[in-house]
N, C-alpha and C. Protein backbone atom coordinates (compact mmCIF):
# COMPACT_ATOMS: atom_id res chain seq x y z
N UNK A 1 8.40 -18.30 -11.83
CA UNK A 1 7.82 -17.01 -11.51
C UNK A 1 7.82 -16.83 -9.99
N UNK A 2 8.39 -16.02 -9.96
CA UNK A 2 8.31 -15.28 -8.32
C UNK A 2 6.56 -15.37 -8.03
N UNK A 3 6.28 -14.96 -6.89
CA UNK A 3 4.73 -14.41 -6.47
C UNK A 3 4.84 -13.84 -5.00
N UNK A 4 4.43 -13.04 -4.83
CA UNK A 4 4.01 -12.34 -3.62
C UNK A 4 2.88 -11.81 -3.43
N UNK A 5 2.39 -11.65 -1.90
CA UNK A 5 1.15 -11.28 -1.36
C UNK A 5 1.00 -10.46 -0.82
N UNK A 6 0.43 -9.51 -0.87
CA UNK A 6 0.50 -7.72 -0.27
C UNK A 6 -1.02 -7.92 0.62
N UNK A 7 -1.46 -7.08 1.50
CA UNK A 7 -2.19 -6.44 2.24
C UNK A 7 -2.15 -5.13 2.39
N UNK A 8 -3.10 -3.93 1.70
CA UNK A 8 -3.51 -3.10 2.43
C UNK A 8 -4.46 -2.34 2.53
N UNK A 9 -4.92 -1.15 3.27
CA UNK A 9 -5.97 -0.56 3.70
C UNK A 9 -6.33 0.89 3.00
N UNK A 10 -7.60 0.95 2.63
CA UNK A 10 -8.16 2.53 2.02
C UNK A 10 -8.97 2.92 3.50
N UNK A 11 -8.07 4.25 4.01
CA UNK A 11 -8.66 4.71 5.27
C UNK A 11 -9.18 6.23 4.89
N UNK A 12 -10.04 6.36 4.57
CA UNK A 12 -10.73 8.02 4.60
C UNK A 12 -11.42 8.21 5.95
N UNK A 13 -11.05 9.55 6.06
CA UNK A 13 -11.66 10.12 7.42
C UNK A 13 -11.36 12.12 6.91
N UNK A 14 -12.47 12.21 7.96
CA UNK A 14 -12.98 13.96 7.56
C UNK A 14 -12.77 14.22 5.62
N UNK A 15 -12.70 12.83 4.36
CA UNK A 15 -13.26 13.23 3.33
C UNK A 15 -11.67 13.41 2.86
N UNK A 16 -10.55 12.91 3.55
CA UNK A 16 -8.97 12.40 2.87
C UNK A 16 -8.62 11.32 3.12
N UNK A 17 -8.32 10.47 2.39
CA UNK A 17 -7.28 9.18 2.50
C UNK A 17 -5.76 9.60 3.07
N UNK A 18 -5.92 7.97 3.97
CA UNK A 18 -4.34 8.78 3.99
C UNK A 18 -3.61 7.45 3.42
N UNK A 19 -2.56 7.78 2.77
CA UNK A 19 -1.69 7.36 2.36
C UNK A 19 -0.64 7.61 2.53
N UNK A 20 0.58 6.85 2.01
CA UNK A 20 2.39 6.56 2.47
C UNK A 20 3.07 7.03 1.23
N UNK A 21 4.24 6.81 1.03
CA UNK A 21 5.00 7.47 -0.20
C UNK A 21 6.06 6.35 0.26
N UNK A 22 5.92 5.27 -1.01
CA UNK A 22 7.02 4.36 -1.05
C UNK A 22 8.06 4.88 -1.76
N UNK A 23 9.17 4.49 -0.85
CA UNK A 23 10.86 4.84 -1.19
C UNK A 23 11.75 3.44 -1.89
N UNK A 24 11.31 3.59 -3.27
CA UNK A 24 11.55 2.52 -3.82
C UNK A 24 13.57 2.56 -3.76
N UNK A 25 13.90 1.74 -3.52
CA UNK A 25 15.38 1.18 -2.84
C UNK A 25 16.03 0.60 -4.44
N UNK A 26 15.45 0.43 -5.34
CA UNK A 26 15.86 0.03 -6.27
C UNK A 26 15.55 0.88 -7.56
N UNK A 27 15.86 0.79 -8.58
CA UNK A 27 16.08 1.78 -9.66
C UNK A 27 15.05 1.56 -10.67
N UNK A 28 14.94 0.58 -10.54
CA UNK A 28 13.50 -0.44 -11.21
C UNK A 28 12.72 -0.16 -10.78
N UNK A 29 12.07 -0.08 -9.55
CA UNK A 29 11.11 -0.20 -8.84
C UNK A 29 10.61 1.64 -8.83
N UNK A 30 9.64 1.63 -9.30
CA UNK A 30 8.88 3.25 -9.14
C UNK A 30 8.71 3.40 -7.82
N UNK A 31 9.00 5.07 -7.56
CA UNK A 31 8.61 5.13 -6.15
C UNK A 31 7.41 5.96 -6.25
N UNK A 32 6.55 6.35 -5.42
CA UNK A 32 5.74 6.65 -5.32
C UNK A 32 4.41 6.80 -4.08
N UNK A 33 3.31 7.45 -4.19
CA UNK A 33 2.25 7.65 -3.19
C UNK A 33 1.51 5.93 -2.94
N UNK A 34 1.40 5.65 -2.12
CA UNK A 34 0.37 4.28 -2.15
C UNK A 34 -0.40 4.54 -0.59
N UNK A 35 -0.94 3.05 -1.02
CA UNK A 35 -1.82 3.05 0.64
C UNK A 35 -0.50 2.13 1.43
N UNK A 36 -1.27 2.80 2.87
CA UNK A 36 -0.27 1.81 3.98
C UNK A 36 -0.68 0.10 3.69
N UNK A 37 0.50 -0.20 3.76
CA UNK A 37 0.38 -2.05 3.37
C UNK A 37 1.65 -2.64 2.80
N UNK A 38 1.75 -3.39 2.96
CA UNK A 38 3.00 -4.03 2.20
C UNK A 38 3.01 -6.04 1.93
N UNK A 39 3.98 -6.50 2.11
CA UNK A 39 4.41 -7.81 1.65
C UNK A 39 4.05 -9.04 2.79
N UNK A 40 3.24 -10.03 2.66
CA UNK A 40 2.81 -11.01 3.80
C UNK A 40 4.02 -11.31 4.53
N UNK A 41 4.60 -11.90 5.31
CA UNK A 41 5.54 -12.44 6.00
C UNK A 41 5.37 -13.37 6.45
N UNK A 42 6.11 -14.59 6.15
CA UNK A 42 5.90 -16.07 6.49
C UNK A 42 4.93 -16.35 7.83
N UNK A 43 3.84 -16.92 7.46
CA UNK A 43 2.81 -17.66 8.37
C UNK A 43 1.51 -16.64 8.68
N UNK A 44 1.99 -15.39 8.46
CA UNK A 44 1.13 -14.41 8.61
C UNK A 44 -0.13 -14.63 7.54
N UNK A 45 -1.52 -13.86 8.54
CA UNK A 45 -2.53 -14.50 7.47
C UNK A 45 -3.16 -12.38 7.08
N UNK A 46 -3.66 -12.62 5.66
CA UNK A 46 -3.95 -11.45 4.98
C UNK A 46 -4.45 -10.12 6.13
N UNK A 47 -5.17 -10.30 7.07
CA UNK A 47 -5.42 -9.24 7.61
C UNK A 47 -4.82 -8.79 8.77
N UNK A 48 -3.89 -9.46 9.33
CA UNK A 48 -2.66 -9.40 10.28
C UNK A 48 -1.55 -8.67 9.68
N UNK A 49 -1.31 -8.74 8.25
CA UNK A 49 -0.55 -8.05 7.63
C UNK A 49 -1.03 -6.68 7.20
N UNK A 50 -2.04 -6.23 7.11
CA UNK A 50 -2.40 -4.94 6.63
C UNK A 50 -2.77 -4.46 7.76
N UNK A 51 -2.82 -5.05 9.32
CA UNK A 51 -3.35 -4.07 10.45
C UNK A 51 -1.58 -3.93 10.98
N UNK A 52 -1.05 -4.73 10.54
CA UNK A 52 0.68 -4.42 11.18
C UNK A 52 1.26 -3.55 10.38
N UNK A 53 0.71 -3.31 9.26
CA UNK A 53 2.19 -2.31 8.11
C UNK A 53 1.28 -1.23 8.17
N UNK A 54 -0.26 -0.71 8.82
CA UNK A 54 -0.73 0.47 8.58
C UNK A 54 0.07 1.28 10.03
N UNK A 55 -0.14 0.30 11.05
CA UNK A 55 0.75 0.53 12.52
C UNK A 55 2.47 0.75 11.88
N UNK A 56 3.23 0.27 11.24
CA UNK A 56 4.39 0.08 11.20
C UNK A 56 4.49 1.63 10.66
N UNK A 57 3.81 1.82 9.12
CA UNK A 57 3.71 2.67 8.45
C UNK A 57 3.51 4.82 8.98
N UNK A 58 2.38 4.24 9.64
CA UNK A 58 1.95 5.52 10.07
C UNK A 58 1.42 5.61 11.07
N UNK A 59 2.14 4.43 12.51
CA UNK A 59 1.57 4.52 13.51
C UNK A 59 0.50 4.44 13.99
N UNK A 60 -1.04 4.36 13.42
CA UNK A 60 -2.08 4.54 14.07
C UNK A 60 -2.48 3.21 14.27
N UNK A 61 -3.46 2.63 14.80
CA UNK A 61 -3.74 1.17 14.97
C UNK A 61 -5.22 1.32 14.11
N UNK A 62 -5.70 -0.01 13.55
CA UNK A 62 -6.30 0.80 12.26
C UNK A 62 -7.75 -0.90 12.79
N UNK A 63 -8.87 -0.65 11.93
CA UNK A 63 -9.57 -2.23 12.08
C UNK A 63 -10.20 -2.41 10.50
N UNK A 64 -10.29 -3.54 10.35
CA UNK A 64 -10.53 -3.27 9.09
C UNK A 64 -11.94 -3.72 8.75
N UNK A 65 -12.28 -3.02 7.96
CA UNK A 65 -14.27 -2.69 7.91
C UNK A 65 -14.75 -3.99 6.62
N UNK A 66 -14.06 -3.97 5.38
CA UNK A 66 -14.36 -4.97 4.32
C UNK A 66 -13.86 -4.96 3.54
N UNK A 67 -13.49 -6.14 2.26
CA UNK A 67 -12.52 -6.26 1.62
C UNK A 67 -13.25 -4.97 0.37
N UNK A 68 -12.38 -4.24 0.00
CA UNK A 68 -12.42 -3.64 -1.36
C UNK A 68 -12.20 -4.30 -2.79
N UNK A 69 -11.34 -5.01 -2.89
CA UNK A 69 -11.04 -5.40 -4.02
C UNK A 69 -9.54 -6.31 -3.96
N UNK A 70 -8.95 -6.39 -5.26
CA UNK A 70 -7.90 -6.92 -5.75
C UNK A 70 -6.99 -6.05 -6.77
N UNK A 71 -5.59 -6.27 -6.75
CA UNK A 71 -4.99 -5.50 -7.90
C UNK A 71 -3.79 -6.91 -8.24
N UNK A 72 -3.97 -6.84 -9.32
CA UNK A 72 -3.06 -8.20 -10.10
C UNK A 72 -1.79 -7.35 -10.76
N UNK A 73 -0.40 -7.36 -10.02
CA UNK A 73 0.51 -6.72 -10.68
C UNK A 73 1.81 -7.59 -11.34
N UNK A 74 1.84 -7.38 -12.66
CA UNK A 74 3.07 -8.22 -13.50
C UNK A 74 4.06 -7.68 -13.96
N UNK A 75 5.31 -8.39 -13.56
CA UNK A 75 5.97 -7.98 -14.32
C UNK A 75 7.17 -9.35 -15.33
N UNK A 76 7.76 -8.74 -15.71
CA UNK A 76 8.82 -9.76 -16.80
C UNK A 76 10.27 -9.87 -15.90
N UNK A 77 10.75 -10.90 -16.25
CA UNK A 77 12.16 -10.96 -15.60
C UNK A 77 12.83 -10.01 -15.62
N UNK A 78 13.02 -9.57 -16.52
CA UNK A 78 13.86 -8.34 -17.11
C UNK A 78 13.25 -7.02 -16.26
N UNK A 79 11.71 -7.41 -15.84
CA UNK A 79 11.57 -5.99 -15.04
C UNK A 79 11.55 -6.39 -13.31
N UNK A 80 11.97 -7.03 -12.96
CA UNK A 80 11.84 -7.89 -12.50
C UNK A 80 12.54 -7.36 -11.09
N UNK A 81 12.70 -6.44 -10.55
CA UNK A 81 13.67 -5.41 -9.11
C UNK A 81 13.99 -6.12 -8.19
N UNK A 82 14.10 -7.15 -8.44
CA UNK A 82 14.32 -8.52 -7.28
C UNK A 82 15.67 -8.61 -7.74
N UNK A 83 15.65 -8.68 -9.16
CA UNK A 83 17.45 -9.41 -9.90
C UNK A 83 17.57 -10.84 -9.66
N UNK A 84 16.52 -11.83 -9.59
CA UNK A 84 16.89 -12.99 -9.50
C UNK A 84 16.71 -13.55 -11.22
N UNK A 85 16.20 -12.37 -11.94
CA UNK A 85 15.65 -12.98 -13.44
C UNK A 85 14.65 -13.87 -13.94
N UNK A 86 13.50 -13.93 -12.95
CA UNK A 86 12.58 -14.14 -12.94
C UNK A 86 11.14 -13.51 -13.17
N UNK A 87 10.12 -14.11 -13.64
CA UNK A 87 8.91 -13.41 -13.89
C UNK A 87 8.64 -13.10 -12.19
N UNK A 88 7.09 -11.82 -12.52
CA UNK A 88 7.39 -11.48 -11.05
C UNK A 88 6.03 -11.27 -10.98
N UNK A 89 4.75 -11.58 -10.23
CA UNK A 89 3.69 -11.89 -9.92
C UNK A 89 2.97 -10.97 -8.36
N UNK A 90 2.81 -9.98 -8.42
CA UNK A 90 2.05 -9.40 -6.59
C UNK A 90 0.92 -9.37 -7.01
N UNK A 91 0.04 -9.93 -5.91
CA UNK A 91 -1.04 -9.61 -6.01
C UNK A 91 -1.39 -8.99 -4.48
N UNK A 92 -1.92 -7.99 -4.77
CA UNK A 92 -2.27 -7.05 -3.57
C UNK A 92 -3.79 -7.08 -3.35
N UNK A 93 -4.24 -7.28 -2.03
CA UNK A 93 -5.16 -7.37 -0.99
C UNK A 93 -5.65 -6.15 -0.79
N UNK A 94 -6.85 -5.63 -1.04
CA UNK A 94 -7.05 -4.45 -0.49
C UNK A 94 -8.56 -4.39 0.63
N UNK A 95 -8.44 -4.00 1.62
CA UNK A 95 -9.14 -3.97 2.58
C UNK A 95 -9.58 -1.98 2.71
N UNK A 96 -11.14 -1.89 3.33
CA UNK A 96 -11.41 -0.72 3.64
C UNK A 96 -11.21 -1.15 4.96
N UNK A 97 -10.58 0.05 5.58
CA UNK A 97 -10.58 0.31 6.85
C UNK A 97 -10.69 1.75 7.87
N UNK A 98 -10.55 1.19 9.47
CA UNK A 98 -10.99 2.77 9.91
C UNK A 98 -9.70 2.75 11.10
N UNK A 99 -9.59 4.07 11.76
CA UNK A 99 -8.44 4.07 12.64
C UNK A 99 -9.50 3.60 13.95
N UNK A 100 -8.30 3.26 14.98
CA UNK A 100 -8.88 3.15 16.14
C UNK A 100 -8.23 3.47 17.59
N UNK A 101 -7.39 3.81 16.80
CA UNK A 101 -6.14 4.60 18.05
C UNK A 101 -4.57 4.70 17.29
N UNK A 102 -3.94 4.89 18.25
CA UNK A 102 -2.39 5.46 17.88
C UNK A 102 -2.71 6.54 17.63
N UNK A 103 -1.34 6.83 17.51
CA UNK A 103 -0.61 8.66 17.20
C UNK A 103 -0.39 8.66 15.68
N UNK A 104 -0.34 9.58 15.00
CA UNK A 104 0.40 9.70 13.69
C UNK A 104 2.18 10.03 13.63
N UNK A 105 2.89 8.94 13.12
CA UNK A 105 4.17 8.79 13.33
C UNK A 105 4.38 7.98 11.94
N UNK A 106 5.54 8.70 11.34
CA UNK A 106 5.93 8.51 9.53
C UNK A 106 7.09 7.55 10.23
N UNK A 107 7.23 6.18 9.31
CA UNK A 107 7.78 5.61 9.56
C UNK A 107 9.34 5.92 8.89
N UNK A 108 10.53 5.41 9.85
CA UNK A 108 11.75 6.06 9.81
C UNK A 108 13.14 5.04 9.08
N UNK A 109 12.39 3.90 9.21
CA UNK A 109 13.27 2.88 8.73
C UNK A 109 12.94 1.82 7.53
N UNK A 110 11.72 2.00 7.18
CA UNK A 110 11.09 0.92 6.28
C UNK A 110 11.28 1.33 4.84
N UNK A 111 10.62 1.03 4.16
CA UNK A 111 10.23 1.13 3.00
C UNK A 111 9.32 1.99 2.46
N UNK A 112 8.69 2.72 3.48
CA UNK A 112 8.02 4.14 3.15
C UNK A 112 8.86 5.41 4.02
N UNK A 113 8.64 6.30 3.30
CA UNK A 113 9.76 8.09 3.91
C UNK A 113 8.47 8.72 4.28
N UNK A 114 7.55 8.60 4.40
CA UNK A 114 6.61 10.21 4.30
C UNK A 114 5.04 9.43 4.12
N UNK A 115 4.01 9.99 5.10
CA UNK A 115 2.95 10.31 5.16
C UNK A 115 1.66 10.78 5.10
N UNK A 116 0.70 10.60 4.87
CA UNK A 116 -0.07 12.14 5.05
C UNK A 116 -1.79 12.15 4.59
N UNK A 117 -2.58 12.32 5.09
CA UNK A 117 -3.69 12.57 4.37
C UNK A 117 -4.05 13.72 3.67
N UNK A 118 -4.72 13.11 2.51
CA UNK A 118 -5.21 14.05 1.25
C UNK A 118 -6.44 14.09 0.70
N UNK A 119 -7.24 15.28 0.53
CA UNK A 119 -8.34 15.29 -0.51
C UNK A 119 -8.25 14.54 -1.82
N UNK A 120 -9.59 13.95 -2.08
CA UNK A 120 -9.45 13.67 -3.99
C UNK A 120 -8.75 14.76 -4.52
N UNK A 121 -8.78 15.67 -4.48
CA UNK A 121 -8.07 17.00 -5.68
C UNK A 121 -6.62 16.73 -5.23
N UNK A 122 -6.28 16.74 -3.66
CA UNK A 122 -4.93 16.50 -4.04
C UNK A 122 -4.34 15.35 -4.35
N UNK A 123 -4.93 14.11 -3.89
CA UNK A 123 -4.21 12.67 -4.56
C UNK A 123 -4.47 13.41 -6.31
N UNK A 124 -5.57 13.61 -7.16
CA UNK A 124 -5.08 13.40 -8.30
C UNK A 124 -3.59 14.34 -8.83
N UNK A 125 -2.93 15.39 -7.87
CA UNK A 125 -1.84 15.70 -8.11
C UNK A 125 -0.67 15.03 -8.23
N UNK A 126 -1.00 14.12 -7.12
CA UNK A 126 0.06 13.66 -7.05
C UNK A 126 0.94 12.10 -7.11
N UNK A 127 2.19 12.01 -7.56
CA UNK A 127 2.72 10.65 -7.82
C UNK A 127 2.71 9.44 -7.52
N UNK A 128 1.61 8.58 -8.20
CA UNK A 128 1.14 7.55 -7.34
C UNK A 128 1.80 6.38 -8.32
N UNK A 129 2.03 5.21 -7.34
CA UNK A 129 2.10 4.27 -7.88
C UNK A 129 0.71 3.52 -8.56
N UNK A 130 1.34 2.20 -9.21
CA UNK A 130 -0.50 1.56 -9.93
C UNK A 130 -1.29 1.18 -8.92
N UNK A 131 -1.18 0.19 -7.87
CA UNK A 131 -1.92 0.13 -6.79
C UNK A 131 -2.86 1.46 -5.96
N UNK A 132 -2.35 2.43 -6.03
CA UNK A 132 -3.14 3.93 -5.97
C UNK A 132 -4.13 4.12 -6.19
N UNK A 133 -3.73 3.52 -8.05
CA UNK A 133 -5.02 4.13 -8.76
C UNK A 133 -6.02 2.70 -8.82
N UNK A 134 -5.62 1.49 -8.54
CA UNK A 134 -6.36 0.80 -8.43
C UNK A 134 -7.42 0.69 -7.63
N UNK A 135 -6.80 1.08 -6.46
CA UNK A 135 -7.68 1.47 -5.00
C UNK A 135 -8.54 2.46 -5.10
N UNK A 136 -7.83 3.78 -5.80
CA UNK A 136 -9.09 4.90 -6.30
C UNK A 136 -10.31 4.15 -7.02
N UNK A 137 -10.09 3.14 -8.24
CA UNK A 137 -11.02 3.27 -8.80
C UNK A 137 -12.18 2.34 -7.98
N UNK A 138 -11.42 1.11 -7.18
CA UNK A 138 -12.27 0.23 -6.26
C UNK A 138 -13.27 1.34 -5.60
N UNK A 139 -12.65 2.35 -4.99
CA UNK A 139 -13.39 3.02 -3.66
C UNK A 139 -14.14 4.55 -4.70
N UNK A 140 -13.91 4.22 -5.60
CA UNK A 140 -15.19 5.06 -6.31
C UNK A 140 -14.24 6.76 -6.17
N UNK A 141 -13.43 6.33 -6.04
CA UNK A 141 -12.60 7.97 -6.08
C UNK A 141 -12.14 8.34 -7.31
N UNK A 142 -12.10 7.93 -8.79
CA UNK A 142 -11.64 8.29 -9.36
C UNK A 142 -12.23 8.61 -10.61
């Protein structure tokens, strides 16, 4: 079984979250609305990774206030968007956090296309991945 470790952040301010819109690269892989955060990187420790991919993501420099929760995501070899044919194991880190500077700037090369903060009424419009709604229900949004 594969396993990976995610980090990221639920940032509300003026009463919207903002969140990213992952550009899933593979055909398997859903794309969709999430929070800024992504995949640990060798040696990196959990909250170094979710204050670097909210900066990478959407530019702002962010601190992080307390852990929210956990989301346990599985999948089967066969679903498996890696293609190595293996079971596939993320477990994602979720931290509340607040901004503390930077500009707002949509990242141009990564793994997210697009940006943006939203009211509850409009996240429930719109296309979220499961981590989304996991985070909604941690932070009492849903």
């Amino acid at each position: 079984m594969d396993t990976r470790v995610g980090s990221y952040v639920w940032i509300v301010q003026d009463d919207k979250v903002l969140l990213t819109h992952f550009r899933s690269g593979h055909p398997r892989a859903a794309a969709g609305w999430t929070l800024p955060g992504g995949g640990m990187e060798p040696g990196e420790q959990v909250p170094e990774t979710a204050l670097r991919e909210v900066t990478e993501e959407t530019g702002y420099v962010a601190e992080l206030d307390e852990l929210l929760g956990f989301n346990s995501l599985h999948r089967s070899a066969a679903d498996n968007w890696l293609g190595n044919g293996r079971p596939y194991h993320f477990l994602q880190i979720i931290h509340r956090a607040h901004i503390v500077g930077g500009r707002f700037e949509v990242e141009t090369d990564g793994s997210t296309d697009d940006a943006g903060w939203f009211t509850r009424d409009e996240v429930a419009d719109l296309d979220r991945v499961s981590l989304t709604d996991a985070a909604l229900r941690l932070a009492g949004w849903s």
